[in-house]
C-alpha atoms as a PDB file:
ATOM      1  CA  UNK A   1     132.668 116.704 157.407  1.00  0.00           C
ATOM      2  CA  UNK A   2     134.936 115.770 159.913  1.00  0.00           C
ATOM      3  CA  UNK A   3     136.069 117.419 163.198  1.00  0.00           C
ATOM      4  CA  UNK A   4     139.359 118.553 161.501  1.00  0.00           C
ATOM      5  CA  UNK A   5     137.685 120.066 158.493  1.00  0.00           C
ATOM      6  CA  UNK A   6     135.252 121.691 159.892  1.00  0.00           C
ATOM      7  CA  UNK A   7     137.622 123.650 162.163  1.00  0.00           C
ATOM      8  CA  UNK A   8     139.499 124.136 159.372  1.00  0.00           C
ATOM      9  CA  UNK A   9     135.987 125.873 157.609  1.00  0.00           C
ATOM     10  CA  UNK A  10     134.910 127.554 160.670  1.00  0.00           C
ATOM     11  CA  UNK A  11     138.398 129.557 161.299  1.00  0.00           C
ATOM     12  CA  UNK A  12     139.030 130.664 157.962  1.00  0.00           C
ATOM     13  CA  UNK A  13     134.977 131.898 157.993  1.00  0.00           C
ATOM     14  CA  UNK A  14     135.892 133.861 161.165  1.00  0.00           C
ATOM     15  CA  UNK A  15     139.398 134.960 159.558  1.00  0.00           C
ATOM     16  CA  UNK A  16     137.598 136.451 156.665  1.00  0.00           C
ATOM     17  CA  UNK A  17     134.689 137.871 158.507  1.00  0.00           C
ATOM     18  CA  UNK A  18     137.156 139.699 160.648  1.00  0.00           C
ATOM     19  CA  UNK A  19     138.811 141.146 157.262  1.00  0.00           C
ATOM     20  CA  UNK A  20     135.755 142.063 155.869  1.00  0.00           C
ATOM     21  CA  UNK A  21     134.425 144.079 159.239  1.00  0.00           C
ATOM     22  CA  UNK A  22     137.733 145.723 160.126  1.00  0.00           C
ATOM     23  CA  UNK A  23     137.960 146.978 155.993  1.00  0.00           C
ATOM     24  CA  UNK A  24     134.374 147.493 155.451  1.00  0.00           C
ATOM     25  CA  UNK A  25     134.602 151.568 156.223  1.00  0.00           C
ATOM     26  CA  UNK A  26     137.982 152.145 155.030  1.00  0.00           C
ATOM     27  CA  UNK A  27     138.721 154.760 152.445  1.00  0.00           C
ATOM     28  CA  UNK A  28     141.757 154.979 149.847  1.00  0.00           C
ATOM     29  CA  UNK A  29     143.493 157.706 152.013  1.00  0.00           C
ATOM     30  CA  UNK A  30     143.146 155.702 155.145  1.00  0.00           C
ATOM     31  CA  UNK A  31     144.171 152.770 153.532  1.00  0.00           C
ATOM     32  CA  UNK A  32     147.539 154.030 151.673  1.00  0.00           C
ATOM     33  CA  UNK A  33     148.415 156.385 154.578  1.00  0.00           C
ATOM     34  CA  UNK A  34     151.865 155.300 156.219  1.00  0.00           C
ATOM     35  CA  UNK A  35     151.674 155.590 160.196  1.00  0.00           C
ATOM     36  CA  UNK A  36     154.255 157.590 161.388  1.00  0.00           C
ATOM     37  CA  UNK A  37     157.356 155.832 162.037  1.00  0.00           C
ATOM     38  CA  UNK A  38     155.984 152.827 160.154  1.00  0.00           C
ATOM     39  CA  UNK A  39     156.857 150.967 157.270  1.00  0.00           C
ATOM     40  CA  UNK A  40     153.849 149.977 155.579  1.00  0.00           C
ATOM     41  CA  UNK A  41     150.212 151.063 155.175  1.00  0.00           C
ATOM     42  CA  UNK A  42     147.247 148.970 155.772  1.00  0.00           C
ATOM     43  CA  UNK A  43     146.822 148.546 151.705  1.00  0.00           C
ATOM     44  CA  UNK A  44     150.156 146.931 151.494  1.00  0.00           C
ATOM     45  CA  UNK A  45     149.384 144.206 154.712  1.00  0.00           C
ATOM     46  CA  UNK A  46     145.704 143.881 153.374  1.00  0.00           C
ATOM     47  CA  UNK A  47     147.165 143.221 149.426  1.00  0.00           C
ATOM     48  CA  UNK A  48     150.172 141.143 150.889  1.00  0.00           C
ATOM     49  CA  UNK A  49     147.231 138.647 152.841  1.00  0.00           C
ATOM     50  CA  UNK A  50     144.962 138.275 150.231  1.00  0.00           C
ATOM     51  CA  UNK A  51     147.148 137.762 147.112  1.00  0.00           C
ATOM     52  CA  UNK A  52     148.879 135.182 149.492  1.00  0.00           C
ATOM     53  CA  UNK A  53     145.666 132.839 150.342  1.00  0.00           C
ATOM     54  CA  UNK A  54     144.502 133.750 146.392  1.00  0.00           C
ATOM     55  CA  UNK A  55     147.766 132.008 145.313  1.00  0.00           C
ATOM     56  CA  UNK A  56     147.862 129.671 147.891  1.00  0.00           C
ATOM     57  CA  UNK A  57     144.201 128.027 147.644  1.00  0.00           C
ATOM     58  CA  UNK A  58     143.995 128.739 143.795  1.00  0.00           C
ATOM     59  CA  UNK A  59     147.179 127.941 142.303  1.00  0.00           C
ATOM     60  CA  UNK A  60     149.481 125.693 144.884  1.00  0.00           C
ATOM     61  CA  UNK A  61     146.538 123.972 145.854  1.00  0.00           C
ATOM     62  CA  UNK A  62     144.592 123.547 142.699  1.00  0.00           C
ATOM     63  CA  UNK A  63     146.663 124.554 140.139  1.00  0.00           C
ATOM     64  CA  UNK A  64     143.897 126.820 138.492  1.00  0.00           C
ATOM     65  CA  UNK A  65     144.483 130.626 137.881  1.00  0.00           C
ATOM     66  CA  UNK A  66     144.701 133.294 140.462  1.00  0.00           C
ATOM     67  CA  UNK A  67     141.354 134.939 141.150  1.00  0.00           C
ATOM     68  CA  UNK A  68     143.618 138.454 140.647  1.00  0.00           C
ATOM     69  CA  UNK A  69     144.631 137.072 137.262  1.00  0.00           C
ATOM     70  CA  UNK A  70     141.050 135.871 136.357  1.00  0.00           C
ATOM     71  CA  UNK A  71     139.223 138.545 137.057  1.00  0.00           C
ATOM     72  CA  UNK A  72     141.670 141.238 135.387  1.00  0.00           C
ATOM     73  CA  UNK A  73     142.688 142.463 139.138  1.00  0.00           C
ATOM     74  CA  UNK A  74     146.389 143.772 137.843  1.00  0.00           C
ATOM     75  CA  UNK A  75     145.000 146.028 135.210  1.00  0.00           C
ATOM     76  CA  UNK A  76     142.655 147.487 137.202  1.00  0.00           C
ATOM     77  CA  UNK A  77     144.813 148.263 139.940  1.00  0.00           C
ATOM     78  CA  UNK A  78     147.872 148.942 137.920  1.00  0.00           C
ATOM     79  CA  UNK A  79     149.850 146.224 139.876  1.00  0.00           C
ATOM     80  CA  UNK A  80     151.867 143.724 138.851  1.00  0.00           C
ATOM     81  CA  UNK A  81     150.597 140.031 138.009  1.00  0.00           C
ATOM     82  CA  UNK A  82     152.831 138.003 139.754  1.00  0.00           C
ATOM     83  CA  UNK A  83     154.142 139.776 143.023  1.00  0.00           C
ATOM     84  CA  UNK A  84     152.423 139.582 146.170  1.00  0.00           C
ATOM     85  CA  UNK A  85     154.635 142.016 148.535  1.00  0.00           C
ATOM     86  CA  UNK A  86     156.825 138.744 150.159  1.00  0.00           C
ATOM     87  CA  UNK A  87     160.758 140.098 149.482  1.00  0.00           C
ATOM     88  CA  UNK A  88     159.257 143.859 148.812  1.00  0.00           C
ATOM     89  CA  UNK A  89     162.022 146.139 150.613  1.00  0.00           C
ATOM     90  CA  UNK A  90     160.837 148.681 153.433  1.00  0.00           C
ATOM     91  CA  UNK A  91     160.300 151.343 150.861  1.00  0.00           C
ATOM     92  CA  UNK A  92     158.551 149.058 148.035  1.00  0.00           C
ATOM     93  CA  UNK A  93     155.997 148.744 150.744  1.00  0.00           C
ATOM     94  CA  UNK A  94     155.613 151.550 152.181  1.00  0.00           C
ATOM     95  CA  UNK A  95     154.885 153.066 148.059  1.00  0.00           C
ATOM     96  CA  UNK A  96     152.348 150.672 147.606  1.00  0.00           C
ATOM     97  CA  UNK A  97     148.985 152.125 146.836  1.00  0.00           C
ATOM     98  CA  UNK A  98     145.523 150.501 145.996  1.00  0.00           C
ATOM     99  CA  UNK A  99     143.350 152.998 144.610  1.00  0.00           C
ATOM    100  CA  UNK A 100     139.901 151.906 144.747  1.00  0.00           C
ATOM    101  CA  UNK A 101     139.108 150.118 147.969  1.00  0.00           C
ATOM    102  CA  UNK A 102     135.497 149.310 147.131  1.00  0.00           C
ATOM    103  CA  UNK A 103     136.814 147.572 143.831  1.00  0.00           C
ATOM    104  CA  UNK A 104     139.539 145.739 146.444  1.00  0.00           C
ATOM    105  CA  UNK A 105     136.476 144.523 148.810  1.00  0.00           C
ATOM    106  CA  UNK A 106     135.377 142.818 146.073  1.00  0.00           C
ATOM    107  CA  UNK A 107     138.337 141.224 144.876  1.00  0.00           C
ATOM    108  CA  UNK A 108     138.728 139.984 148.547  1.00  0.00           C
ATOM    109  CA  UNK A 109     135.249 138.738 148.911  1.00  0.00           C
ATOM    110  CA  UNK A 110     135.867 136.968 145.643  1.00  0.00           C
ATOM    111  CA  UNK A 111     139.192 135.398 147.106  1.00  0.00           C
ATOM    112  CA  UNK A 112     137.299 134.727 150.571  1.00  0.00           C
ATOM    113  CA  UNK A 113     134.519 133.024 148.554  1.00  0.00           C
ATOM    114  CA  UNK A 114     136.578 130.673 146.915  1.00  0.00           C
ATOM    115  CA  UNK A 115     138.905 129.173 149.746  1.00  0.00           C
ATOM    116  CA  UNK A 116     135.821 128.279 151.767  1.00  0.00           C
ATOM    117  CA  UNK A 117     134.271 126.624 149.222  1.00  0.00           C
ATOM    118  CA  UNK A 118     137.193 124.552 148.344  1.00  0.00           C
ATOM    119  CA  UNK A 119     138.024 123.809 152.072  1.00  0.00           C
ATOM    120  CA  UNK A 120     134.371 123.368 152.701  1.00  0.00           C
ATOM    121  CA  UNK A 121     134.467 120.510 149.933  1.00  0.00           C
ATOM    122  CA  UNK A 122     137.676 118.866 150.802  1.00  0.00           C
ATOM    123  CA  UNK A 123     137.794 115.239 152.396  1.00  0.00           C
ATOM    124  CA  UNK A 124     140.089 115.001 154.906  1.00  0.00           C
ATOM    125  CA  UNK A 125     142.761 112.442 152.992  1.00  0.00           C
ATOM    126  CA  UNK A 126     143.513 115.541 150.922  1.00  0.00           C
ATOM    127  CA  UNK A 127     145.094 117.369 154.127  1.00  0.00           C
ATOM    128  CA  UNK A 128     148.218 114.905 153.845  1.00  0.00           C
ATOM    129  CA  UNK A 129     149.341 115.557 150.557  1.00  0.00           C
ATOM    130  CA  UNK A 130     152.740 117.338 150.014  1.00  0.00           C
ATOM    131  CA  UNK A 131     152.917 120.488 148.874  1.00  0.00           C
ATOM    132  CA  UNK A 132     155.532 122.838 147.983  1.00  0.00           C
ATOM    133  CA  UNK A 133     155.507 126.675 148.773  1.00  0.00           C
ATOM    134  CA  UNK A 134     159.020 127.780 148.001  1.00  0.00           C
ATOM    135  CA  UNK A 135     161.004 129.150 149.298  1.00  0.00           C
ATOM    136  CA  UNK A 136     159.866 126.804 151.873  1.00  0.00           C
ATOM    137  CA  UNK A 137     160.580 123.168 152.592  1.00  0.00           C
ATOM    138  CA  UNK A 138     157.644 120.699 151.783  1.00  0.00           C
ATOM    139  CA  UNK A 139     154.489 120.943 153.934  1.00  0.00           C
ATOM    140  CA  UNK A 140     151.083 119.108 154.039  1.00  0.00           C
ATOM    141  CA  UNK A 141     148.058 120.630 153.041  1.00  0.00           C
ATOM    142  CA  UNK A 142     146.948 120.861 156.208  1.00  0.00           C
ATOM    143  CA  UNK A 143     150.445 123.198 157.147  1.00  0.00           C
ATOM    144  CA  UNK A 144     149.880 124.615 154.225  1.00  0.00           C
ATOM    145  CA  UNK A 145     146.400 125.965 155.204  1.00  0.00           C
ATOM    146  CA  UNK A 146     146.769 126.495 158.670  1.00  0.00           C
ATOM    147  CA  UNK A 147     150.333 127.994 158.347  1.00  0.00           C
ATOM    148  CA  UNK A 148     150.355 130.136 155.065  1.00  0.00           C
ATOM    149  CA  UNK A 149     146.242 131.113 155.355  1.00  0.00           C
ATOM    150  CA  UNK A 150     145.200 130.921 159.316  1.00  0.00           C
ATOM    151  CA  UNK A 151     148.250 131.761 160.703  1.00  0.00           C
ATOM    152  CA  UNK A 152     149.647 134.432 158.098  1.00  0.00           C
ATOM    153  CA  UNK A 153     146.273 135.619 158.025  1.00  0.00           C
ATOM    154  CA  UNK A 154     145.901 136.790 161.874  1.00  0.00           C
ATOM    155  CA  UNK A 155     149.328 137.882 162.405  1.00  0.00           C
ATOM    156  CA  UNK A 156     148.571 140.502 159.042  1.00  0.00           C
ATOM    157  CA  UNK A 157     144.881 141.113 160.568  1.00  0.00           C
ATOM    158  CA  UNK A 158     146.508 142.292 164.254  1.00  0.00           C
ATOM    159  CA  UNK A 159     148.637 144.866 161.509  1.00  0.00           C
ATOM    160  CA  UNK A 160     145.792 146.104 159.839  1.00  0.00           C
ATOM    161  CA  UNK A 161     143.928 146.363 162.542  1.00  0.00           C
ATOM    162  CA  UNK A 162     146.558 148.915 165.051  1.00  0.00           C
ATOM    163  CA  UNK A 163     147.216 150.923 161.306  1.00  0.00           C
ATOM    164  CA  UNK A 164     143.469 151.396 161.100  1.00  0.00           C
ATOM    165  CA  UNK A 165     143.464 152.793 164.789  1.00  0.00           C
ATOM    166  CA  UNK A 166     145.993 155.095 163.606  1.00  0.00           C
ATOM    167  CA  UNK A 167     144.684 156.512 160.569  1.00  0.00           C
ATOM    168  CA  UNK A 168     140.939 156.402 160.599  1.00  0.00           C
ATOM    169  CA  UNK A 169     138.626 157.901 163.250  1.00  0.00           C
ATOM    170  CA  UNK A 170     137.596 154.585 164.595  1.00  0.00           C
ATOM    171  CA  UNK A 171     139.896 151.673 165.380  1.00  0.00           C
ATOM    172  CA  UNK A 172     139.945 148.180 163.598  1.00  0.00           C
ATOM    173  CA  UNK A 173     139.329 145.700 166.251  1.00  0.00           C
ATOM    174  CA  UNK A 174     135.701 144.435 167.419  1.00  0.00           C
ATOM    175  CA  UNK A 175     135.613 145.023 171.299  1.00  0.00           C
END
């Protein structure tokens, strides 16, 4: 694997392990509760990420089903099949509920599990291949995974991380 990829493997293993420890002990009410003054709760930022990287590495990228479609994730949230919160207005997300956060841990392991095996397998002639995202403009693979996975992925992770430290007795981020 070269240097590239296997930066590539190692962030998005730390990306996900961060997800995975900050969400491990968080309950439905902590997870739907809107901060005061805020306009979204943790579920919405959490949902938002991981339908994004599910569409992104699964569908844009290999043009195979969404693990959320696959594995029946709409109907068992009672969400819709296609949206993933990008355009939601300030109120959209700040009704957005998951009920069941254990069930939502494992839809995000499933997600996790996925994009690092596909990165983990990908030669590195792959990362210059065009891709389009829309709304936006064409973008290589490798923009395309750093951009809409790494770089989506912290900025959402810093959110969930200061709601968690306002709605659950111990804060989100490792110190």
């Amino acid at each position: 694997m070269s240097a590239l990829l296997s930066y590539l493997s190692d962030e998005l293993r730390a990306l996900h392990g961060l997800y995975k420890h900050v969400t491990a002990d968080i309950t439905d009410v902590q997870a739907n509760a809107v901060p005061a003054g805020g306009h979204q709760s943790l579920a919405f930022c959490l949902w938002h990420y991981v339908r994004t990287e599910d569409n992104i590495i699964q569908f844009v990228l290999q043009r195979k089903p969404t693990v959320w479609i696959e594995g029946g994730w709409p109907e068992k949230f009672g969400l819709d099949a296609k949206s993933q919160g990008t355009g939601f207005t300030d109120d959209d997300a700040r009704n957005f509920r998951i009920d069941g956060m254990d069930s939502f841990r494992d839809y995000m392991r499933d997600v996790f599990r996925r994009t690092e095996a596909y990165v983990g397998a990908m030669d590195e002639s792959a990362l210059s291949q065009r891709v389009v995202v829309k709304p936006l403009p064409e973008m290589s693979l490798l923009q395309c995974i750093s951009g809409m996975c790494m770089t989506h992925g912290y900025r959402h992770l810093g959110e969930i991380e200061f709601a968690k430290g306002l709605v659950a007795p111990r804060g989100g981020a490792p110190i």
